[in-house]
Every structure is written in structure tokens, then in C-alpha cells.
N, C-alpha and C. Protein backbone atom coordinates (compact mmCIF):
# COMPACT_ATOMS: atom_id res chain seq x y z
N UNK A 1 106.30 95.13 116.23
CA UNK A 1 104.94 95.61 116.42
C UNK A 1 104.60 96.70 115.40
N UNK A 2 105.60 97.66 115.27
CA UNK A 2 105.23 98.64 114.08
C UNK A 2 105.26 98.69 112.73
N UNK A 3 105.94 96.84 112.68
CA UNK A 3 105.72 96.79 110.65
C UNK A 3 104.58 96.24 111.32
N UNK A 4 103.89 95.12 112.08
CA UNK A 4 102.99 94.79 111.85
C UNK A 4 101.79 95.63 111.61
N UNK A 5 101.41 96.50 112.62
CA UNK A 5 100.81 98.16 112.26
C UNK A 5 100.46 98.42 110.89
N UNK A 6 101.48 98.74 110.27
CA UNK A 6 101.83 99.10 108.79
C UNK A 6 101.30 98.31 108.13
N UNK A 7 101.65 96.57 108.15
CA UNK A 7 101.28 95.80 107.23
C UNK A 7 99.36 96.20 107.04
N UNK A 8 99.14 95.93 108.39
CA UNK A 8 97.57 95.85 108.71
C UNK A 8 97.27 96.75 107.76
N UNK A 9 97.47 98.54 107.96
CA UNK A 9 97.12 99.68 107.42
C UNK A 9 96.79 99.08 105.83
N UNK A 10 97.99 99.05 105.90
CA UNK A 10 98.58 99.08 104.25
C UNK A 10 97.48 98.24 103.71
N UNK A 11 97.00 97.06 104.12
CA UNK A 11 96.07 95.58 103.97
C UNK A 11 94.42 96.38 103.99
N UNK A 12 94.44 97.51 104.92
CA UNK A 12 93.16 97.74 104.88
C UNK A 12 92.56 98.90 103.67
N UNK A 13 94.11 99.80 103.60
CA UNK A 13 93.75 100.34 102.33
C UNK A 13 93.17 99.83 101.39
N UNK A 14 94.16 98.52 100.53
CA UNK A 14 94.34 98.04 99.19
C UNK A 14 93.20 97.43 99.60
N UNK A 15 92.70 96.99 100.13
CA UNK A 15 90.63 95.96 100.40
C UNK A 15 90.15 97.17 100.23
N UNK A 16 90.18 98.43 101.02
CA UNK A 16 89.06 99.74 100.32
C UNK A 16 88.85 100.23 98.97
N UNK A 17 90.35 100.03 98.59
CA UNK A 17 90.52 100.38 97.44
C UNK A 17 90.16 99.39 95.98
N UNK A 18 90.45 98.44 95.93
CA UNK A 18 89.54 97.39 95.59
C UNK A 18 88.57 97.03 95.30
N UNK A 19 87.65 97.30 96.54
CA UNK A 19 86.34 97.14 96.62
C UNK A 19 85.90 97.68 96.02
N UNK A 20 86.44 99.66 96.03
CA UNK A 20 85.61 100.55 95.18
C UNK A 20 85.94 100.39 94.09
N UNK A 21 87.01 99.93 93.27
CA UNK A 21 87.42 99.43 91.93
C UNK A 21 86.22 98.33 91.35
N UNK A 22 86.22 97.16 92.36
CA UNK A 22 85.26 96.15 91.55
C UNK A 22 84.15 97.22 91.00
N UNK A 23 83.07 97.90 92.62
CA UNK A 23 82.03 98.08 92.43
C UNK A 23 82.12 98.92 91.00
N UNK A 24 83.06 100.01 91.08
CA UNK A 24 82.54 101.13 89.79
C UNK A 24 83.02 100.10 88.43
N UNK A 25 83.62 98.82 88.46
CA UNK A 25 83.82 97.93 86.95
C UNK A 25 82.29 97.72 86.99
N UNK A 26 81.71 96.98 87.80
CA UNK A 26 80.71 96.12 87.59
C UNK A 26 79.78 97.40 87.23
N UNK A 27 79.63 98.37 88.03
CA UNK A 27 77.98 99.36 87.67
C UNK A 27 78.39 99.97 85.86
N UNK A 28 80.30 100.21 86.22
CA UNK A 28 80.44 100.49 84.08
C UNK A 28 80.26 99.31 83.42
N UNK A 29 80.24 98.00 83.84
CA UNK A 29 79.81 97.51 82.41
C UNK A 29 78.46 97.09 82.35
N UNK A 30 77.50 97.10 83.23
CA UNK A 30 76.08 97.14 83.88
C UNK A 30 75.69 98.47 82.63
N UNK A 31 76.42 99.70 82.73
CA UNK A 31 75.87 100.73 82.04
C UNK A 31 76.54 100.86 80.54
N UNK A 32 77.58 100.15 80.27
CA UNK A 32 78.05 100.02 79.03
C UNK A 32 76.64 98.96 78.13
N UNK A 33 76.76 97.40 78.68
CA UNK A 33 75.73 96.91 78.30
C UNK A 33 74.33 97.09 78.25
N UNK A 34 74.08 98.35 78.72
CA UNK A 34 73.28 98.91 78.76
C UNK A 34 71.54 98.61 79.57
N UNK A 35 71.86 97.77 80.60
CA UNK A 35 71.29 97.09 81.48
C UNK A 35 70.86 98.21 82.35
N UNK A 36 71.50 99.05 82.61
CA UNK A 36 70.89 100.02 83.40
C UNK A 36 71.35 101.40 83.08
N UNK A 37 70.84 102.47 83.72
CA UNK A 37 70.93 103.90 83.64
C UNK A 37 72.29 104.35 84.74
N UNK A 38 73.05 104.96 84.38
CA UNK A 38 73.95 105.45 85.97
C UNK A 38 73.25 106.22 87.01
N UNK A 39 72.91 105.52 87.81
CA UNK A 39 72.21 106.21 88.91
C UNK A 39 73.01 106.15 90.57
N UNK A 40 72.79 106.44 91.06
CA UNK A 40 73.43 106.56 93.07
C UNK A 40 72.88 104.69 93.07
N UNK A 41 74.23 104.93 93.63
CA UNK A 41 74.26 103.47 94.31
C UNK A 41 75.08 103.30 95.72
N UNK A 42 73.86 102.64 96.36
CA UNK A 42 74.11 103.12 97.68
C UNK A 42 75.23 101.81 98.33
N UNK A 43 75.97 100.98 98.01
CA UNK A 43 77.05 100.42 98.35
C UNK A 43 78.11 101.50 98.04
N UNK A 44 78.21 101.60 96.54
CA UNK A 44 79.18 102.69 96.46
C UNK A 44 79.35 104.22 96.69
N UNK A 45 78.14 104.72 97.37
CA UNK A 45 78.31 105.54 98.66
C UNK A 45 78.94 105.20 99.45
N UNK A 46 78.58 103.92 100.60
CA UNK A 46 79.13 103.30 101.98
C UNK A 46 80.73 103.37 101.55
N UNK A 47 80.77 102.42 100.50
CA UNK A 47 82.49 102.28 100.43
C UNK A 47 82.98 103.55 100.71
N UNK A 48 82.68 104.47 99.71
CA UNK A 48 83.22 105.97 99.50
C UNK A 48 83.36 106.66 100.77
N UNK A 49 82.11 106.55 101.73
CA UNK A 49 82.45 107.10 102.90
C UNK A 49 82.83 106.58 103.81
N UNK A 50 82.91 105.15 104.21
CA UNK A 50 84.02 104.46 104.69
C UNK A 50 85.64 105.10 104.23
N UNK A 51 85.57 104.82 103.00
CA UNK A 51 87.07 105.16 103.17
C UNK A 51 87.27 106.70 102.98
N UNK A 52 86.77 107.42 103.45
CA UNK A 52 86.53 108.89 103.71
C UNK A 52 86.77 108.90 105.22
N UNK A 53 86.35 107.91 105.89
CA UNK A 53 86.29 108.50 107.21
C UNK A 53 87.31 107.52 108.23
N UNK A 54 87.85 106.55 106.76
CA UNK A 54 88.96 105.92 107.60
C UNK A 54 90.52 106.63 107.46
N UNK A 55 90.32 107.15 106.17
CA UNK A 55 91.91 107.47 105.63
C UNK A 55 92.75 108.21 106.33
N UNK A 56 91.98 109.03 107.00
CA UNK A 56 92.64 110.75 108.07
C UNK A 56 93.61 109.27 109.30
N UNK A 57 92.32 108.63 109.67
CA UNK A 57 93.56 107.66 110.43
C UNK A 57 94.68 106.65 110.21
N UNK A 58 94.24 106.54 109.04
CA UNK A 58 95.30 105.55 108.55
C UNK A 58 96.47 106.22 107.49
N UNK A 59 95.94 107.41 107.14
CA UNK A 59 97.80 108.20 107.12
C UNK A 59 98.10 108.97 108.59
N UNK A 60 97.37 109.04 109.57
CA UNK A 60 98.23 109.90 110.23
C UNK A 60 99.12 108.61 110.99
N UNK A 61 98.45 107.38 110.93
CA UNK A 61 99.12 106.20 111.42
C UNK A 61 100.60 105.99 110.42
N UNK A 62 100.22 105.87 109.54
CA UNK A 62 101.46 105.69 108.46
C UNK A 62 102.36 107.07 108.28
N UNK A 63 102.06 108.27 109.00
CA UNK A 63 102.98 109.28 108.92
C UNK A 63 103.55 109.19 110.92
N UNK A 64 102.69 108.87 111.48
CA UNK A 64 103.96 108.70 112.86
C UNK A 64 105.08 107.18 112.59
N UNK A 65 104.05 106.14 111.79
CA UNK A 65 105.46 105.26 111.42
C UNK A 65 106.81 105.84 110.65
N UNK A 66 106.29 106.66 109.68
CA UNK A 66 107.02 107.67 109.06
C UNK A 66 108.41 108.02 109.55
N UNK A 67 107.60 108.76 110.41
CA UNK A 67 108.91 109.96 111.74
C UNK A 67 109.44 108.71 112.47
N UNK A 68 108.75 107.82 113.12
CA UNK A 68 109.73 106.47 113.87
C UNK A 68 110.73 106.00 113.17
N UNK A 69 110.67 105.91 111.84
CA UNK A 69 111.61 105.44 110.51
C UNK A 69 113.12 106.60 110.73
């Protein structure tokens, strides 16, 4: 039950992390090609504070697996 835990965590990080990777490729080469201006973009807000307001739980989850270890 507690690698599975982990796996999940671990699975939901690397998709947050990801996500915010694509978005800031796509808006830099959007602003490299010069298609647009860098301005607030409100997906990559959400992501940002999604994983702002998930992370506190998902290390304190991965630090009691930690101490169980």
C-alpha cells in the first residue's frame, strides 16, 4: 500500500511538472517567433498554483514514507 502511495505521488508530481514545462516551451517559442508579446497567462498561473498548493502535501506524504523506510 505504501509504494503504491509513493508511486501515485511521485506520478502526480512529474504530470505537474511537465505540464508547466510544455506550457512555458510553447508561450517561449510563441515569443521567440515572435507571435506574441510575454504577457500573464492564465493556464500558467492555474498550473503554478496548483502545484503550489499541492506540493506541502505531497512532500509531507513522501517524508512520513521517508521515516516508515
Amino acid at each position: 500500500m505504501r509504494e503504491a502511495r509513493e508511486k501515485t505521488t511521485l506520478r502526480i508530481i512529474a504530470v505537474s511538472f511537465f505540464a508547466l514545462a510544455a506550457h512555458v516551451s510553447i508561450d517561449a517559442v510563441r515569443a521567440l517567433a515572435g507571435s506574441g508579446e510575454a504577457d500573464r497567462s492564465m493556464p500558467g498561473i492555474v498550473i503554478a498554483a496548483l502545484s503550489l498548493a499541492i506540493m506541502p502535501f505531497l512532500s509531507a506524504a513522501q517524508h512520513r514514507a521517508g521515516r516508515e523506510l
